[in-house]
Protein backbone atom coordinates (compact mmCIF):
# COMPACT_ATOMS: atom_id res chain seq x y z
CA UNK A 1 46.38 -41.75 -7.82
CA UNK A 2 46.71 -37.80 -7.59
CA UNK A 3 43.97 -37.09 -4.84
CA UNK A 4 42.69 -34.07 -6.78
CA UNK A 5 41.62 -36.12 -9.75
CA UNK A 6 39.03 -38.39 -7.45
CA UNK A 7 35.74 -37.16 -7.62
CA UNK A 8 32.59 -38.39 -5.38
CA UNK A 9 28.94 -38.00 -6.37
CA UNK A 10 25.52 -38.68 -5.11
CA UNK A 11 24.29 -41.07 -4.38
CA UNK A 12 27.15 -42.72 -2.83
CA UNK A 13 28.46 -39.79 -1.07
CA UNK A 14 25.42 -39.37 1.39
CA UNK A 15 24.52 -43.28 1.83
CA UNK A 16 26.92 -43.29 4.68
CA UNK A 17 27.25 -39.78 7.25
CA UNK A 18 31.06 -39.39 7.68
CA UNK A 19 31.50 -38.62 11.29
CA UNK A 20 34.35 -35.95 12.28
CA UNK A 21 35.81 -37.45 15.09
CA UNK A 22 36.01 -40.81 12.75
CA UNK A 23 37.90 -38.34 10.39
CA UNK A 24 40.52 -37.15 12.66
CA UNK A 25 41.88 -40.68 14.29
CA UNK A 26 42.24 -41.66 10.72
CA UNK A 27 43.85 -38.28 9.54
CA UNK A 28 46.12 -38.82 12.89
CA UNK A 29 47.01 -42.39 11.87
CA UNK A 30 47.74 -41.27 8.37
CA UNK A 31 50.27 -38.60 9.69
CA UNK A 32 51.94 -41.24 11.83
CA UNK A 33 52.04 -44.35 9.61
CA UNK A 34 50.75 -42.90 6.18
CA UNK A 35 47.89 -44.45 4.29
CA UNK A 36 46.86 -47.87 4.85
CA UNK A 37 47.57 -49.83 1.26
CA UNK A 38 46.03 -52.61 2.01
CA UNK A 39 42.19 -50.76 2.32
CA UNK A 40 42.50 -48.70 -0.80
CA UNK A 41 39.69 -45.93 -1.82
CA UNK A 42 37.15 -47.87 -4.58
CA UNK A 43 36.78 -46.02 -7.53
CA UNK A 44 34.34 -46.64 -10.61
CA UNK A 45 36.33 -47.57 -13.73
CA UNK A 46 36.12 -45.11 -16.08
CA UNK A 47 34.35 -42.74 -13.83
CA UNK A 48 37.44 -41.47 -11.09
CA UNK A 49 34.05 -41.62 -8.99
CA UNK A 50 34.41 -42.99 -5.31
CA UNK A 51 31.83 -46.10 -4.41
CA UNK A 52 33.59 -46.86 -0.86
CA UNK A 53 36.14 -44.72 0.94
CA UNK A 54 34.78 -41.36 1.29
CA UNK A 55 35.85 -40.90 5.16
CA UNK A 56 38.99 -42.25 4.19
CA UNK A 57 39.27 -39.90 1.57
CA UNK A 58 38.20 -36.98 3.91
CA UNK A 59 40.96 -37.98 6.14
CA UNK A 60 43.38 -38.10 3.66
CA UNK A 61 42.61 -34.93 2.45
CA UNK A 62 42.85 -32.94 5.91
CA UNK A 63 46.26 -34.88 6.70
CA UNK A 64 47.16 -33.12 3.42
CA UNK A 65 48.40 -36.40 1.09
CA UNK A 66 48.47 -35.67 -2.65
CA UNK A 67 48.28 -38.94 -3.72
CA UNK A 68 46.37 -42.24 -2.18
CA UNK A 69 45.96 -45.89 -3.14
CA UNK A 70 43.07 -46.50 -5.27
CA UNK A 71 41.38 -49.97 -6.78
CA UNK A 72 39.42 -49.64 -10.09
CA UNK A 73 35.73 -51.68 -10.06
CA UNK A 74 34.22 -51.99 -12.88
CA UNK A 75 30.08 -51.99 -12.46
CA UNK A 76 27.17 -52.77 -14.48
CA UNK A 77 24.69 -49.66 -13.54
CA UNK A 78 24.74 -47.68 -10.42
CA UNK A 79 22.34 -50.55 -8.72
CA UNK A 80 25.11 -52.49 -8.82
CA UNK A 81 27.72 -50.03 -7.49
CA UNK A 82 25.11 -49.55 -4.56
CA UNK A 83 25.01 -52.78 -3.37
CA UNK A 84 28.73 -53.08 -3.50
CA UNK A 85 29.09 -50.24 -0.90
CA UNK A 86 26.31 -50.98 1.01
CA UNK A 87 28.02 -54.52 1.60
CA UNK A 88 31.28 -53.24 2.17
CA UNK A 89 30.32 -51.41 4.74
CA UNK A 90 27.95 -54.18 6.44
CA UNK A 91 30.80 -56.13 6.11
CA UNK A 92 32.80 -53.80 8.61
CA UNK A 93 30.11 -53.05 11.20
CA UNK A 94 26.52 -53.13 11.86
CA UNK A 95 24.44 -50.53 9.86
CA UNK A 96 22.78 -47.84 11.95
CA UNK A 97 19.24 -47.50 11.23
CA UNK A 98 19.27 -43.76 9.70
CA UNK A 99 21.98 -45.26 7.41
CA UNK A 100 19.61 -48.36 6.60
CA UNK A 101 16.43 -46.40 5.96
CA UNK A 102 18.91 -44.25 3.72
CA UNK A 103 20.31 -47.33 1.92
CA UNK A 104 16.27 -48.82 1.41
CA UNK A 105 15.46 -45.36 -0.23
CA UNK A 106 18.55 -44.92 -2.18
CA UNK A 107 17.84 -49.27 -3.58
CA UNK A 108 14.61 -48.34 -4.30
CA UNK A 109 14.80 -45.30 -5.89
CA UNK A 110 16.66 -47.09 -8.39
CA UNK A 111 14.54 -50.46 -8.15
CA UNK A 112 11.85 -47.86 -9.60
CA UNK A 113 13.89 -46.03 -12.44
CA UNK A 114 14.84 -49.67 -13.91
CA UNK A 115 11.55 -50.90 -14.15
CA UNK A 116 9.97 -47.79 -15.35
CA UNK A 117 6.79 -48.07 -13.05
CA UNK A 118 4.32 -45.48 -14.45
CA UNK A 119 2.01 -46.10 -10.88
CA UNK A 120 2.54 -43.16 -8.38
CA UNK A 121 5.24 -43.22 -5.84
CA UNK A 122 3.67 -45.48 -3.47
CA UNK A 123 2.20 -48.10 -5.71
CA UNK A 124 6.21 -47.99 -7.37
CA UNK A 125 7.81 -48.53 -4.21
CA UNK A 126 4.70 -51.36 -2.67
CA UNK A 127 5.34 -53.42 -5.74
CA UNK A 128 9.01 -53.26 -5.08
CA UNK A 129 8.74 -53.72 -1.57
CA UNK A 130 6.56 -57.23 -2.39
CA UNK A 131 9.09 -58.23 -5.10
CA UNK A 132 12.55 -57.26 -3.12
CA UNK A 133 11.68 -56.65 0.40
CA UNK A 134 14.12 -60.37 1.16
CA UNK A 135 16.75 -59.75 -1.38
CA UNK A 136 17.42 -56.12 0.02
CA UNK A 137 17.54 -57.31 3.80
CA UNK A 138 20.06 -59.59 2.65
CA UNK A 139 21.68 -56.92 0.97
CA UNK A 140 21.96 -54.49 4.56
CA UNK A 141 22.72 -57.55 6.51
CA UNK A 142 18.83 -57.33 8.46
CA UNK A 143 15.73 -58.80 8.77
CA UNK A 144 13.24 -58.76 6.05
CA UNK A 145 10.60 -57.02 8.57
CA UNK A 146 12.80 -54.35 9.29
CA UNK A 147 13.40 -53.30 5.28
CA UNK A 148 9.37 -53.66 5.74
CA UNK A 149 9.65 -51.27 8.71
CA UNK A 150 11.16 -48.73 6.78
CA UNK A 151 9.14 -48.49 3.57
CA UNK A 152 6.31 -47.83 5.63
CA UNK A 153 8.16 -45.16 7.08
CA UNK A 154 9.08 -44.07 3.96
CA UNK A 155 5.94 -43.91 2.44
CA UNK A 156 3.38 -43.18 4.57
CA UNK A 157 5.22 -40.94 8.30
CA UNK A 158 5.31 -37.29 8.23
CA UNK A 159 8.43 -35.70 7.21
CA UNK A 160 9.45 -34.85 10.93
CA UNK A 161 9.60 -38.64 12.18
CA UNK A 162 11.60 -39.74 8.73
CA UNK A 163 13.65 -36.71 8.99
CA UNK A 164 13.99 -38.37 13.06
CA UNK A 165 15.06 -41.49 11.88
CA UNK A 166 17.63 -40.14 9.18
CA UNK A 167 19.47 -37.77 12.04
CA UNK A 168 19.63 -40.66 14.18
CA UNK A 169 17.29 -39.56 16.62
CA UNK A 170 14.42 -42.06 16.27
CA UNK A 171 14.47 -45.98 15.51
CA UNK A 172 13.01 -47.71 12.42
CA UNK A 173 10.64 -49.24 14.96
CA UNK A 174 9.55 -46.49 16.59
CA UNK A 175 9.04 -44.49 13.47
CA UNK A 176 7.41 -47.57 12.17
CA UNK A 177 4.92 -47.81 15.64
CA UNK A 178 3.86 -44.05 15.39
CA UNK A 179 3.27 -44.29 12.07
CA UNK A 180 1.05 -47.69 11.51
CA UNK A 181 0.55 -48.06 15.02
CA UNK A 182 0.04 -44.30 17.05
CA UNK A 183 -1.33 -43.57 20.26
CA UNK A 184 -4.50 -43.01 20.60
CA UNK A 185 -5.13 -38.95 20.88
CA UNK A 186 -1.10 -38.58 19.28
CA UNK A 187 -0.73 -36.25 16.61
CA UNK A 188 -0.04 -39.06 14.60
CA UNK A 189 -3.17 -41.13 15.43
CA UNK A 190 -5.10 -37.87 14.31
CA UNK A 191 -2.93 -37.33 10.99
CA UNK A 192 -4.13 -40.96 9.96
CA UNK A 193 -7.15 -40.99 11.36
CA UNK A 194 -7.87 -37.77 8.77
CA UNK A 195 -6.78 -39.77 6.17
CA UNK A 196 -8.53 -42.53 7.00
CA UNK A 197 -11.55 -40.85 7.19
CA UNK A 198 -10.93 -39.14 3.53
CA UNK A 199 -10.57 -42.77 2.20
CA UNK A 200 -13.95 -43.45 3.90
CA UNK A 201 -15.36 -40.30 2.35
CA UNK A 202 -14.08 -41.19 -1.06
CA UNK A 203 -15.86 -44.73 -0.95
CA UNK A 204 -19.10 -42.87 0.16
CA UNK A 205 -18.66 -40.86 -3.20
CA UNK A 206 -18.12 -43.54 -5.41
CA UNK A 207 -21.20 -45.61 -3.77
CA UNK A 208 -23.24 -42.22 -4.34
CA UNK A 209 -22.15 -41.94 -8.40
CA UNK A 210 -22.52 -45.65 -8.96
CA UNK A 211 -25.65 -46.87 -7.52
CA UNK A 212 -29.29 -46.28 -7.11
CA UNK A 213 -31.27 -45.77 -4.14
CA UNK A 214 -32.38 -49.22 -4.16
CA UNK A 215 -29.11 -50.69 -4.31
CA UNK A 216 -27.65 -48.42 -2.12
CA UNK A 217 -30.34 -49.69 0.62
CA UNK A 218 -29.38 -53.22 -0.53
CA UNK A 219 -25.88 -52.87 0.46
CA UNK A 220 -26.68 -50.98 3.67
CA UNK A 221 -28.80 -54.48 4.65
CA UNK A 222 -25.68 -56.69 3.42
CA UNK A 223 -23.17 -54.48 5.52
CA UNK A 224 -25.62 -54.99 8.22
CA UNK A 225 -25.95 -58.27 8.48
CA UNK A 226 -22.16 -58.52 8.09
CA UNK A 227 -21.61 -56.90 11.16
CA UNK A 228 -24.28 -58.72 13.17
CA UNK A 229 -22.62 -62.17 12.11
CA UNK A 230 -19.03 -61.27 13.87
């Protein structure tokens, strides 16, 4: 297929960081033996749009071929076409964890849009994660507590430790630990201690709005005794 004529579009095109040095030993092996026929570039059917392929494509480009092998794949929606290049490449290598936690949030961004949640963000993605959290680790090739790992991440770290993990810099787990789990006195343990304490606050306002005196004396005696009994 004339190269110029393949096109490649999110969200397939940043699932998977193409790596330079990657780039030139397959642009070098091109030059020397040409392109491999036998691992063609996957294209959409109908689309010219590339689902798995895009370093080789990249490679192919800089060793300046015009035209490359292609196989058309036809796909039901583009949850479909996700999982097919997600498990091509788990089927070559190990995922790194910035690619998984990109992969989770690429699924269930989609997992959301088809069922046409109308909850907030992170009610959507909780009811996906209780729903799909085992079918998408089998998906990536992992654990089901590590696609767990990662929607926490996803949902409730601040953007510098996601932005960690998706650079490579940080693990899942360690993201995962700083968020649920900080260090006492860490920036993190204060971040959710704040919001802990605004959860506590919000409770307080409710209890204030809803009940009288009496009752709210009542409950004061019941939490009481609670806490005595443990």
């Amino acid at each position: 297929m004339d190269i110029n004529q393949i096109n490649t579009a999110s969200p397939f095109r940043d699932l998977f960081p193409i790596e330079d040095n990657i780039v030139k030993e397959i642009m070098w092996d091109i030059q020397k033996k040409g392109f491999d026929e036998s691992k063609p570039l996957v294209l959409w059917k109908g689309k010219s749009v590339v689902i798995d392929g895009h370093t080789r494509l990249r490679a192919a480009r800089k060793a300046g071929l015009y035209h490359v092998p292609v196989a058309m794949k036809d796909f039901d929606n583009e949850e479909a076409a996700l999982e097919y290049a997600i498990k091509s490449q788990r089927n070559r290598r190990n995922l790194k964890d910035r690619e998984i936690i990109q992969c989770i949030a690429a699924l269930d961004k989609r997992k959301d849009k088809i069922a046409n949640l109308k909850q907030n963000h992170t009610e959507a993605r909780n009811q996906a994660s209780g729903k799909s959290a085992e079918e998408t680790a089998k998906i990536l090739g992992i654990g089901k507590s590590k696609v767990e790992q990662a929607r926490a991440v996803l949902d409730k770290a601040p953007e510098e430790i996601q932005e960690a993990v998706k650079a490579g810099n940080m693990s899942i787990n360690s993201a995962y630990n700083k968020t649920v789990k900080p260090q006492k006195g860490s920036p993190e343990s204060i971040q959710l201690a704040t919001e802990e304490i605004e959860n506590i606050n919000k409770v307080f306002e409710i209890i204030k709005e809803r009940l009288n005196q009496n009752q709210i004396k009542e409950l004061i005696k019941k939490l009481k005794n609670e806490l005595n009994n443990k």
